[in-house]
PDB file of N, CA and C in Angstrom:
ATOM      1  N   UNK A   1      89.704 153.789 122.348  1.00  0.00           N
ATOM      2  CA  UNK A   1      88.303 153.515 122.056  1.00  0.00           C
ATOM      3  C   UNK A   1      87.749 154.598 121.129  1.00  0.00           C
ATOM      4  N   UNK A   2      86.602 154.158 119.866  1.00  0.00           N
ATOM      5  CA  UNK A   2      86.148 155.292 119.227  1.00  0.00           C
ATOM      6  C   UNK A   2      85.513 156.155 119.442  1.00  0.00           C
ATOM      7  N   UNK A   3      85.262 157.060 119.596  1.00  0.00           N
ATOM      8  CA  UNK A   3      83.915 158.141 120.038  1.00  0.00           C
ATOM      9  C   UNK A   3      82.979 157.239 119.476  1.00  0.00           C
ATOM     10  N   UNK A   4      82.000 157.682 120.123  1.00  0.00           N
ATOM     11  CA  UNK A   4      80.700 157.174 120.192  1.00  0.00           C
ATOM     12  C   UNK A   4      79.962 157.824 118.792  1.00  0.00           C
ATOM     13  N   UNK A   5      78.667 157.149 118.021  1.00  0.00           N
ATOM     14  CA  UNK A   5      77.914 158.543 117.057  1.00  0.00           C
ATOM     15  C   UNK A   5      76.532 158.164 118.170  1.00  0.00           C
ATOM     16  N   UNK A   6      76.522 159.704 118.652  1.00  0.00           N
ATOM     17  CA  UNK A   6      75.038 158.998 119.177  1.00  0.00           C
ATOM     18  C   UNK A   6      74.105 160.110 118.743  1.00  0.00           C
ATOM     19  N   UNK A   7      72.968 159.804 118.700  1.00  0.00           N
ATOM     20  CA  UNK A   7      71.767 160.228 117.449  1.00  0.00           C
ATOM     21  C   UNK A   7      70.621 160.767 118.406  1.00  0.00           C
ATOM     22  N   UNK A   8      70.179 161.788 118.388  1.00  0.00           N
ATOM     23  CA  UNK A   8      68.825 162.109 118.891  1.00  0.00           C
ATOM     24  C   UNK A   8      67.534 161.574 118.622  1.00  0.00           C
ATOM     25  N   UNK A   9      66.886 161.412 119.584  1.00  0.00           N
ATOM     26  CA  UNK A   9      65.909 160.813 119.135  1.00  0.00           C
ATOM     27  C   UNK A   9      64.686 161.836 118.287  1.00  0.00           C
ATOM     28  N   UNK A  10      64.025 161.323 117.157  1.00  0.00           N
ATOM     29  CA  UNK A  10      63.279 161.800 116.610  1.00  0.00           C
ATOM     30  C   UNK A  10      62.017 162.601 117.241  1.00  0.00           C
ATOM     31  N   UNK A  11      61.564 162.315 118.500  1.00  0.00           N
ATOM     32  CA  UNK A  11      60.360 162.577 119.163  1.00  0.00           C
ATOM     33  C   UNK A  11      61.110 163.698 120.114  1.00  0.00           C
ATOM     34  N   UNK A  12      62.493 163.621 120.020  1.00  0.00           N
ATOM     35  CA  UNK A  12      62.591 164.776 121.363  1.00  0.00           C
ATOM     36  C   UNK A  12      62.335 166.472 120.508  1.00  0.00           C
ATOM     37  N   UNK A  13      62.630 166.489 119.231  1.00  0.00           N
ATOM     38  CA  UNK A  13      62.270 167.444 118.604  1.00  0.00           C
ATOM     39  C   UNK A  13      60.857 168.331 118.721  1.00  0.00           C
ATOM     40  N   UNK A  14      60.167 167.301 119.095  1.00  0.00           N
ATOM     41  CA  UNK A  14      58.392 167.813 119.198  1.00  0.00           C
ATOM     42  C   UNK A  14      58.394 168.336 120.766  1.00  0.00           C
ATOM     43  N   UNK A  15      57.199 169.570 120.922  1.00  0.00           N
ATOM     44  CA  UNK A  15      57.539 169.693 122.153  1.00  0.00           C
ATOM     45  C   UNK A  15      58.397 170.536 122.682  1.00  0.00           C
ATOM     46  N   UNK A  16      58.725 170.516 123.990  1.00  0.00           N
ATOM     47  CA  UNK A  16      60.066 170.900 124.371  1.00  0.00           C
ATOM     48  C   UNK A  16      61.150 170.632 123.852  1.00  0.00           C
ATOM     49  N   UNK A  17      61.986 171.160 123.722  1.00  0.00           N
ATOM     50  CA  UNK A  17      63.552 170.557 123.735  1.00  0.00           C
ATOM     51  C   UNK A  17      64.262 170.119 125.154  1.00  0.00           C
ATOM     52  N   UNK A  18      63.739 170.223 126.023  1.00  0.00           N
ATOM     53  CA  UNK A  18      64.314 170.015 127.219  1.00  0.00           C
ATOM     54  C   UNK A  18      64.186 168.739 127.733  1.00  0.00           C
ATOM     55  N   UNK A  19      63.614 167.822 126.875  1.00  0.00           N
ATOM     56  CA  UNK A  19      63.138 166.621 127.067  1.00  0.00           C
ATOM     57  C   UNK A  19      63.776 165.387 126.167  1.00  0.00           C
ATOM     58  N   UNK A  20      65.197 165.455 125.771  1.00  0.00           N
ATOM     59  CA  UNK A  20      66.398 165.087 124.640  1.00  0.00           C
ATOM     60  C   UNK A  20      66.596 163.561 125.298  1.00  0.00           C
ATOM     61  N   UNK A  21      66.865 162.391 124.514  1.00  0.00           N
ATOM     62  CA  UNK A  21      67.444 161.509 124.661  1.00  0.00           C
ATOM     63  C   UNK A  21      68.130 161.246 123.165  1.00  0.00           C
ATOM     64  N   UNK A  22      69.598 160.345 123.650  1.00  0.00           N
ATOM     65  CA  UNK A  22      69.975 160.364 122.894  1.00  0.00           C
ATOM     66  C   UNK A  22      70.424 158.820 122.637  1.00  0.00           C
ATOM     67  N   UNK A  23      70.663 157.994 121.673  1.00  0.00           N
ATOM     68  CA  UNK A  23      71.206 156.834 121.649  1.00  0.00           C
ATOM     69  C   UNK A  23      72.394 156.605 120.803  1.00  0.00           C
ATOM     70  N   UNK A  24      72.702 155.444 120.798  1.00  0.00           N
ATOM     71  CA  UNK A  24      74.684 155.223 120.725  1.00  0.00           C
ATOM     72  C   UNK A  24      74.308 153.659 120.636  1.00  0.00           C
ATOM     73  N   UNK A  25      74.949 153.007 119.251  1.00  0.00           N
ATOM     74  CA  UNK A  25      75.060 151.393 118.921  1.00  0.00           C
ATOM     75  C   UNK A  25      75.965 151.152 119.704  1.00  0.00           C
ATOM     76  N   UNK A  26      76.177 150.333 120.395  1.00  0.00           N
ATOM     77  CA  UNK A  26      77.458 149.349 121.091  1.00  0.00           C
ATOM     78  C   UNK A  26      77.346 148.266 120.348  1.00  0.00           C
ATOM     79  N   UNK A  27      78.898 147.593 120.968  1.00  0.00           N
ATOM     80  CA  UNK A  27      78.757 146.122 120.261  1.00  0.00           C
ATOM     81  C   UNK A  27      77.996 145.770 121.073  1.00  0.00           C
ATOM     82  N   UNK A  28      77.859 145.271 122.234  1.00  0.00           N
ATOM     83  CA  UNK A  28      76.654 144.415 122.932  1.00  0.00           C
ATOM     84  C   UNK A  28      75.353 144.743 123.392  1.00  0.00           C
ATOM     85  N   UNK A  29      75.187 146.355 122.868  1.00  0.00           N
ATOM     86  CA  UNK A  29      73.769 146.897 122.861  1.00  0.00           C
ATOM     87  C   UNK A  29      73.364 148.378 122.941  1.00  0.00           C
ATOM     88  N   UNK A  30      72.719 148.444 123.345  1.00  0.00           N
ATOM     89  CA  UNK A  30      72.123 150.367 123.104  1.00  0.00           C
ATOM     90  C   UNK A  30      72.688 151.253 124.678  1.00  0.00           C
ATOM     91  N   UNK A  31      73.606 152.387 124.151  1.00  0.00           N
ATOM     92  CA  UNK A  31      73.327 153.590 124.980  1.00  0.00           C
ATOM     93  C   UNK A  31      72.620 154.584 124.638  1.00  0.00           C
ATOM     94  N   UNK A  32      71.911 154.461 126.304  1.00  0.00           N
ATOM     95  CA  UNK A  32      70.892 156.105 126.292  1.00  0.00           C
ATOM     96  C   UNK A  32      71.592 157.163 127.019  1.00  0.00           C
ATOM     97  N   UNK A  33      71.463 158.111 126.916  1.00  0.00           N
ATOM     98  CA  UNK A  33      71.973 159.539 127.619  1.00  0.00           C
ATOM     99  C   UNK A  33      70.798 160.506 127.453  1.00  0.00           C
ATOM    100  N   UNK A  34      71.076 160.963 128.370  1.00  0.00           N
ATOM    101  CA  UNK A  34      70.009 162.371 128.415  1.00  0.00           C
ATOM    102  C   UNK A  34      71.254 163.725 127.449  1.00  0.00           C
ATOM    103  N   UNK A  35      70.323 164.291 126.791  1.00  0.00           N
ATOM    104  CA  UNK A  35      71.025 165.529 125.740  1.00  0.00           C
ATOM    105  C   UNK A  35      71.852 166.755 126.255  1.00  0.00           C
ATOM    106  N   UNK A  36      71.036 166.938 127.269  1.00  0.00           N
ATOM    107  CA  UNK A  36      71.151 168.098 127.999  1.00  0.00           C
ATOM    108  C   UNK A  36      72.728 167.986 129.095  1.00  0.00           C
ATOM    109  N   UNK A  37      72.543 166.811 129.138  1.00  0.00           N
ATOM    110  CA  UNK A  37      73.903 166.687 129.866  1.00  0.00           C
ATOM    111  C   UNK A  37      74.239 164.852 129.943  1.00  0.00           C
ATOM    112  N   UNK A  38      75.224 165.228 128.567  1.00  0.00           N
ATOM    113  CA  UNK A  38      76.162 163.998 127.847  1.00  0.00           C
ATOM    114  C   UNK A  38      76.971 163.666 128.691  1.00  0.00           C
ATOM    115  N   UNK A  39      77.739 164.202 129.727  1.00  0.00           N
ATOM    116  CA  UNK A  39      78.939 164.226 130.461  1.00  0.00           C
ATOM    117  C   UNK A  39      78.346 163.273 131.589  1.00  0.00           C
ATOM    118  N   UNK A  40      76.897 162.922 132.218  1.00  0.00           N
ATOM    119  CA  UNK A  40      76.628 162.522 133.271  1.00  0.00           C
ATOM    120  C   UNK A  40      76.251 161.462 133.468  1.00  0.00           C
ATOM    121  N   UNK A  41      76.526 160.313 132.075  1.00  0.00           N
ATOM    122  CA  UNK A  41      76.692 159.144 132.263  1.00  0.00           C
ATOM    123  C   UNK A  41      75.650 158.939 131.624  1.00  0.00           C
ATOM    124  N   UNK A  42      76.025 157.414 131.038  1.00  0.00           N
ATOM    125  CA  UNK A  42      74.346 156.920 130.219  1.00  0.00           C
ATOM    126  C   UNK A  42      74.449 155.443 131.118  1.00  0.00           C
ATOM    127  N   UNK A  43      72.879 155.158 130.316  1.00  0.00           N
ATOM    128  CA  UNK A  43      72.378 153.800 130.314  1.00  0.00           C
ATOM    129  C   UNK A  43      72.614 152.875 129.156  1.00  0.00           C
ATOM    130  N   UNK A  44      73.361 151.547 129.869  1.00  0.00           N
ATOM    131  CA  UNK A  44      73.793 150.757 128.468  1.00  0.00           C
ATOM    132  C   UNK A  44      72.291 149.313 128.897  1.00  0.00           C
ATOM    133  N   UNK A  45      72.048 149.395 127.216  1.00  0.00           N
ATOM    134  CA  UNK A  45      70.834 147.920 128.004  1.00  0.00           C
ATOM    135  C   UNK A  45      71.236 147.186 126.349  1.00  0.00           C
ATOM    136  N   UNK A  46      71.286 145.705 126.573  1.00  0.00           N
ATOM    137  CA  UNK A  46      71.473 144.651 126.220  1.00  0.00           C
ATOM    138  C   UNK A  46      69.953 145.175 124.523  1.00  0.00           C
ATOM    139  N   UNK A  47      70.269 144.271 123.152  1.00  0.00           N
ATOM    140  CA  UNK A  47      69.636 144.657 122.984  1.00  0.00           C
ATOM    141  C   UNK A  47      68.061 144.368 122.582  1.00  0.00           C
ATOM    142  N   UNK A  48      68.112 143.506 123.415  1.00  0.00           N
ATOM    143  CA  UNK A  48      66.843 142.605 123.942  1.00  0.00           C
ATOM    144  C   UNK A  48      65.907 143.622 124.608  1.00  0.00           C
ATOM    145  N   UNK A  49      66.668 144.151 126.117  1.00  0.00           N
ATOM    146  CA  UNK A  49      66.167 144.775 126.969  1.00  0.00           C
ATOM    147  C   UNK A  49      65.740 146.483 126.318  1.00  0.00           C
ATOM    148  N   UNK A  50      66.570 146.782 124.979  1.00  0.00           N
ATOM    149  CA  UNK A  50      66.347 148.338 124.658  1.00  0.00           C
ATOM    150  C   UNK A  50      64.515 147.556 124.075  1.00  0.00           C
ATOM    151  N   UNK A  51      64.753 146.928 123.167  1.00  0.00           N
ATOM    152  CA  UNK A  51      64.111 146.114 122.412  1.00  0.00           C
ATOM    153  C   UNK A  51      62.350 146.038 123.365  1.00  0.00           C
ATOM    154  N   UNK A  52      62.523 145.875 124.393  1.00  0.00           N
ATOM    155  CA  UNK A  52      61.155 145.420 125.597  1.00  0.00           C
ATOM    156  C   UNK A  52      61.149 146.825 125.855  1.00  0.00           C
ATOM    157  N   UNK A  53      61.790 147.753 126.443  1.00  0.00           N
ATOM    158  CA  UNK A  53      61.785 148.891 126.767  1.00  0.00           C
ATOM    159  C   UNK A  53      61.323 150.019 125.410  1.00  0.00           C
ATOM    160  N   UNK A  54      61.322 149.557 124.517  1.00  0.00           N
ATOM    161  CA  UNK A  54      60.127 150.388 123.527  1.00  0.00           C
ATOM    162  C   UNK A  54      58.690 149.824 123.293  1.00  0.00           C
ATOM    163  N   UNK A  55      59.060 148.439 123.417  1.00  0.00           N
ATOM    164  CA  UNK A  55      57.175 147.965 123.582  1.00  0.00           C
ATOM    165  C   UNK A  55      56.678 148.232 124.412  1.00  0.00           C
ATOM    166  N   UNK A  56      57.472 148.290 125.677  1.00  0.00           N
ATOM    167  CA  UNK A  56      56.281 149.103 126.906  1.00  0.00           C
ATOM    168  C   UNK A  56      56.403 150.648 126.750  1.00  0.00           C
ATOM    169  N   UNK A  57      56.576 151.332 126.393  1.00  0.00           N
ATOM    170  CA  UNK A  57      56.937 152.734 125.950  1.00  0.00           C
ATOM    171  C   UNK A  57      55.729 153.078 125.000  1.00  0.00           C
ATOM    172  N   UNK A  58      55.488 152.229 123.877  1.00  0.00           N
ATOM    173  CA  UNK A  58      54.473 152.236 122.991  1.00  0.00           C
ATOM    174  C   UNK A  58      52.541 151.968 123.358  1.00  0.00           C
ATOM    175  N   UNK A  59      53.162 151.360 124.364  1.00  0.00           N
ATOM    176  CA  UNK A  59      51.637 150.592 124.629  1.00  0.00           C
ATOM    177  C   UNK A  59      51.422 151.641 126.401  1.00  0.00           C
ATOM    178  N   UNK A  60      51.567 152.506 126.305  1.00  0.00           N
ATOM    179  CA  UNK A  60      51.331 153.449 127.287  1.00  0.00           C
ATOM    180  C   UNK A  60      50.865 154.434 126.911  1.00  0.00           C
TER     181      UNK A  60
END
């Protein structure tokens, strides 16, 4: 399997740094990981569900 490229998010820069997410294209949708510790498993969501999970993110 290939390594992953996974990308920081633009907003974790502002702020703390202690507050890192990171994301990763799959074929069937988005991984999240926390920065701080890559090793402890991410969240894979469909990419519908990454997709809903920034409109409610936005409107908060």
């Amino acid at each position: 399997m290939q390594s992953l490229a996974w990308r920081k998010s633009s907003r974790s820069t502002q702020g703390t740094s202690e507050q890192c997410v990171e994301l990763a294209q799959l074929p069937d949708g988005i991984g999240l990981r926390d920065s701080k510790a890559p090793d402890a498993g991410n969240l894979v969501l469909t990419r519908q569900a990454f997709a809903d999970l920034v409109q409610q993110v936005k409107h908060r």
